[in-house]
Protein backbone atom coordinates (compact mmCIF):
# COMPACT_ATOMS: atom_id res chain seq x y z
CA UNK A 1 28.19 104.01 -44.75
CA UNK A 2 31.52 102.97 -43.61
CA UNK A 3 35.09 104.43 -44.84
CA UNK A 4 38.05 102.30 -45.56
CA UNK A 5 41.51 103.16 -46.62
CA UNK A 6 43.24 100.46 -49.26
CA UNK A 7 46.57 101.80 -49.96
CA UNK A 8 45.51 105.13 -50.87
CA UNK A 9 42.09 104.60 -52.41
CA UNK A 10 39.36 105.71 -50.08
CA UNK A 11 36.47 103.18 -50.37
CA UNK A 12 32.60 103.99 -48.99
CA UNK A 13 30.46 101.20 -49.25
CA UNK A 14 27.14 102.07 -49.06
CA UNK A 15 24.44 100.26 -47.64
CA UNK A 16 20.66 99.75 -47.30
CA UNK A 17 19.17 103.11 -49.34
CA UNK A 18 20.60 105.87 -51.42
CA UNK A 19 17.54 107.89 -51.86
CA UNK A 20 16.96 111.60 -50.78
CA UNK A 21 17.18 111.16 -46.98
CA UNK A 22 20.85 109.33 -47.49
CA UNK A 23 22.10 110.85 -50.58
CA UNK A 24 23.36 114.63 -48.78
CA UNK A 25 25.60 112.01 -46.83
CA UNK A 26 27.22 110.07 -49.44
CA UNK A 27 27.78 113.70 -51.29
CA UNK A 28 29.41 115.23 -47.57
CA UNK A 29 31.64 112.06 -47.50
CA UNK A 30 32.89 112.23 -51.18
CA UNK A 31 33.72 115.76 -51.13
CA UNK A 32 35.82 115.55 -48.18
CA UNK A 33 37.64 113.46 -50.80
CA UNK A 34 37.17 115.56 -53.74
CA UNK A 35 40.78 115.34 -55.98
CA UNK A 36 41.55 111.66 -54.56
CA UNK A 37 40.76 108.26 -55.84
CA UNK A 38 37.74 107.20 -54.41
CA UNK A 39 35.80 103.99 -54.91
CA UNK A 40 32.19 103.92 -53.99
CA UNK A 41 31.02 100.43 -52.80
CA UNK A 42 27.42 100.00 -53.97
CA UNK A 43 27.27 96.10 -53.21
CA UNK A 44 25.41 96.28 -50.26
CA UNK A 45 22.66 98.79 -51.43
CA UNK A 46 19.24 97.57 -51.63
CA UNK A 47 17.87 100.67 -53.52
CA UNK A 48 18.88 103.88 -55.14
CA UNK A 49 16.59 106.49 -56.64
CA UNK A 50 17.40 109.48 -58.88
CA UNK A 51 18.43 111.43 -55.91
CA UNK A 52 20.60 108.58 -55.18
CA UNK A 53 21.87 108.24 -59.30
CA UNK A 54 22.37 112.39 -59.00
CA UNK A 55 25.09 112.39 -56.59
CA UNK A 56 26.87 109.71 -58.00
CA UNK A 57 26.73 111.58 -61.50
CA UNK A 58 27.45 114.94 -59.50
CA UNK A 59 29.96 113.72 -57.63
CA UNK A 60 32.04 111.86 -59.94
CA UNK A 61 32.20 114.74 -61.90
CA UNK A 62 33.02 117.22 -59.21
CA UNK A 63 35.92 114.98 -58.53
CA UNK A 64 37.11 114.80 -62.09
CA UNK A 65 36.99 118.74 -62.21
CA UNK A 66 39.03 118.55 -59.27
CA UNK A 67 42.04 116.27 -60.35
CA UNK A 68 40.65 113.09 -58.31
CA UNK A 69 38.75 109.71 -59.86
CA UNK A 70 35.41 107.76 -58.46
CA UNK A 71 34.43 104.72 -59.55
CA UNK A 72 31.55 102.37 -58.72
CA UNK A 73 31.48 98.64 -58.09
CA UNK A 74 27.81 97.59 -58.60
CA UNK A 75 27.29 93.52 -58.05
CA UNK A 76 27.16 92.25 -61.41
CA UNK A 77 23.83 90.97 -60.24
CA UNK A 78 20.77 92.81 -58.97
CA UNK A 79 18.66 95.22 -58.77
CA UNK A 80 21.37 98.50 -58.85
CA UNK A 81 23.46 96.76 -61.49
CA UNK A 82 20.44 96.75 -63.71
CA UNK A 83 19.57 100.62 -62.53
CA UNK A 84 22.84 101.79 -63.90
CA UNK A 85 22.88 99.86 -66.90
CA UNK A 86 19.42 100.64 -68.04
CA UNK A 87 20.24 104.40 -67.11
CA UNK A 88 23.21 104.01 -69.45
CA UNK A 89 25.80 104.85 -65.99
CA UNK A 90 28.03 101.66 -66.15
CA UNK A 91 30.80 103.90 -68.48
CA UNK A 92 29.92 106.83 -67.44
CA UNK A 93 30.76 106.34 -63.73
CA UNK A 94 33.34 103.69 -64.34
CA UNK A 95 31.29 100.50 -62.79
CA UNK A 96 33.60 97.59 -61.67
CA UNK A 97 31.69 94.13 -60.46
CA UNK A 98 34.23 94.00 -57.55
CA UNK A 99 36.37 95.99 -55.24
CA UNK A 100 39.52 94.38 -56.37
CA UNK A 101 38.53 94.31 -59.89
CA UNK A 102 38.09 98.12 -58.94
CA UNK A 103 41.53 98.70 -57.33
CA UNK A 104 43.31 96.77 -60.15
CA UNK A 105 41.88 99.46 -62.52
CA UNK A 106 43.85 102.07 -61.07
């Protein structure tokens, strides 16, 4: 996971698995960011299971609750694209296909 700053919008990009072992560390790293806008770069993630899905949905509301916004940018290809769209996620997490698409959402 690696932690970027663009102009005030904390991006994690994610990579290889979001799955049980990984997901207590993506949740750590968004909380220290709870109340900010915070973009979650899932283009580089080869899977995600439902502990993965759970602290994206967990998280994205804990940061609503706390004045802040999260949103997602899924490839608009592949396999975690097609996980939150068939899990009905893509509105409900605020997917973007690309991190400036994401930024210009603001």
């Amino acid at each position: 996971m690696t932690e970027t700053d663009f102009d005030g919008t904390c991006t994690l990009a994610v990579h290889g698995e979001l799955d049980l072992r990984t997901a207590p560390d993506l949740c750590a790293r968004l909380q220290a960011h709870r109340g900010d806008r915070v973009l979650v770069d899932l283009t580089h993630l080869d899977f995600c299971d439902s502990c993965g899905l759970r602290a994206l949905i967990g998280e994205a509301r804990e940061s609503r609750i706390a004045g802040g916004r999260m949103s997602v940018v899924a490839a608009t290809e592949g396999p975690v694209r097609r996980l939150l769209e068939v899990t009905g996620l893509t509105e409900a997490l605020g997917v973007h296909g690309d991190v400036e698409q994401a930024l210009a959402a603001r």
